[in-house]
Protein backbone atom coordinates (compact mmCIF):
# COMPACT_ATOMS: atom_id res chain seq x y z
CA UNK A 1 17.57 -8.09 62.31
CA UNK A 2 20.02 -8.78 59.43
CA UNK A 3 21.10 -6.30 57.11
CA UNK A 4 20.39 -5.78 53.33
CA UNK A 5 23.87 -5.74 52.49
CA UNK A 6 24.08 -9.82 53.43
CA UNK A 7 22.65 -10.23 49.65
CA UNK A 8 24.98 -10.29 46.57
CA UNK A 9 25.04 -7.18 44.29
CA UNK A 10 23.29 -7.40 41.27
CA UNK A 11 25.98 -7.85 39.02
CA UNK A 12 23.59 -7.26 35.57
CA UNK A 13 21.64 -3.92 36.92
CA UNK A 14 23.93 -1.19 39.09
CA UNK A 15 21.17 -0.75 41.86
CA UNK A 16 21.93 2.28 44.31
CA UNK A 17 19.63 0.70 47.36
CA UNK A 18 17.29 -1.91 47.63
CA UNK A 19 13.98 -2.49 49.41
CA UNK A 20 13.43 -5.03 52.20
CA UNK A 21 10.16 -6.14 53.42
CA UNK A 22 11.03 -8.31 57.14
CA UNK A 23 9.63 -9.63 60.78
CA UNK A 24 10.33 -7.94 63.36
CA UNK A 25 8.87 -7.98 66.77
CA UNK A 26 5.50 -9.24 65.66
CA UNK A 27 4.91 -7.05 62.99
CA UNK A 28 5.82 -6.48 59.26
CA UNK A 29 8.07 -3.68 57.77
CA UNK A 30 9.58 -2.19 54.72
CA UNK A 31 12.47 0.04 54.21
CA UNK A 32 14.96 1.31 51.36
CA UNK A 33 18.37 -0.70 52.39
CA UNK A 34 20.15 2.51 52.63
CA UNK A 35 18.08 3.89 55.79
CA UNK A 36 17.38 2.23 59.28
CA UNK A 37 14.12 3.81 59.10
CA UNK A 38 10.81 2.00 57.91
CA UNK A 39 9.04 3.75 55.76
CA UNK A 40 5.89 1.28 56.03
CA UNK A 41 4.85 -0.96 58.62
CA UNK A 42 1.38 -3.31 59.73
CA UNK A 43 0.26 -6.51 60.59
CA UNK A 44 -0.45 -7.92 56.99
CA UNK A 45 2.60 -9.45 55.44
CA UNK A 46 1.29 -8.98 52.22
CA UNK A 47 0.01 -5.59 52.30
CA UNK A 48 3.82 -4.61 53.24
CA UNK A 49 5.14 -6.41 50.50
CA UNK A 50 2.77 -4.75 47.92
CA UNK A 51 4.67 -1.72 49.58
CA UNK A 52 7.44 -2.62 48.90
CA UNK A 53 6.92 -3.72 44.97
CA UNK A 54 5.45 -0.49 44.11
CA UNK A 55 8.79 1.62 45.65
CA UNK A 56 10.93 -1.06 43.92
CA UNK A 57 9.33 -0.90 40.53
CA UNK A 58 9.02 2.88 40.58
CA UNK A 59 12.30 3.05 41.82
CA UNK A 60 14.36 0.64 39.54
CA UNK A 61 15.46 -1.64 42.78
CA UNK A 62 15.49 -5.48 43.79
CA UNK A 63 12.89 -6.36 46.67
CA UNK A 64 13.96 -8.81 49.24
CA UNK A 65 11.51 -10.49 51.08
CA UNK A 66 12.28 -12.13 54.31
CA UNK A 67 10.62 -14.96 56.09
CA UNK A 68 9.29 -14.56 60.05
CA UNK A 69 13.14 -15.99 61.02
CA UNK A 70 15.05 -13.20 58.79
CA UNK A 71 16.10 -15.32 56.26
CA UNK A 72 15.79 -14.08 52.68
CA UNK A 73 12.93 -16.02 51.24
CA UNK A 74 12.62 -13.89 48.24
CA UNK A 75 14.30 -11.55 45.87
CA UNK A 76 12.32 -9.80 42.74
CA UNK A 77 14.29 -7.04 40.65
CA UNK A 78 12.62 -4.25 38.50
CA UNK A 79 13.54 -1.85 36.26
CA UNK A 80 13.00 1.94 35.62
CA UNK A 81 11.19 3.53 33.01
CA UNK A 82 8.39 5.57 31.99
CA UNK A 83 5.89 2.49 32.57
CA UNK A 84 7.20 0.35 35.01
CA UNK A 85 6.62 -3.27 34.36
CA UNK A 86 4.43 -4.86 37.11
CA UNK A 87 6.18 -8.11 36.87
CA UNK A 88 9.95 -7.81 37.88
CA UNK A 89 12.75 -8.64 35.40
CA UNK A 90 14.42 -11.57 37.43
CA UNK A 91 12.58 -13.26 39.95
CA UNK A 92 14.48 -15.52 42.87
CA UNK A 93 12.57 -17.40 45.27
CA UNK A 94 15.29 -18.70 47.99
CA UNK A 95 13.29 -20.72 50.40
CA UNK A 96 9.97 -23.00 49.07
């Protein structure tokens, strides 16, 4: 498992954590970058990443996304505010 910190800071937005959604051992988690802890986890890939948008867009934080192999495949950043945005501000996709 690779760490969050692997990804460039956001240089336009200071972001105090970020949340990852990943593979690991056959199933799919999400946790804030600044704990080892998941604090979400299932089979469905995409119910983990919906996760994982809602505590970044709530929370002001970029979302990486990792594909099955760890690689960042990803990476969607959000702002804070009294009405969230549901779309994020900046969206990367890494790997087609």
């Amino acid at each position: 498992m690779t760490s969050c910190d692997q990804y460039e800071p956001d240089t336009t937005h200071e972001l105090h954590a970020d949340v990852e959604t990943y593979h690991q051992g056959g199933m799919w988690y999400t946790r804030r970058c600044d704990s080892t802890e998941p604090f979400a986890s299932g089979a469905s890939r995409l119910r983990l990443i919906a996760i994982g948008v809602e505590v970044a867009r709530w929370n002001g934080l970029r979302h990486l996304i990792r594909d099955t192999d760890g690689t960042i495949a990803e990476v969607n950043t959000y702002l804070t505010g009294p009405y969230p945005a549901r779309s994020p501000i900046k969206h990367q996709r890494i790997r087609t």
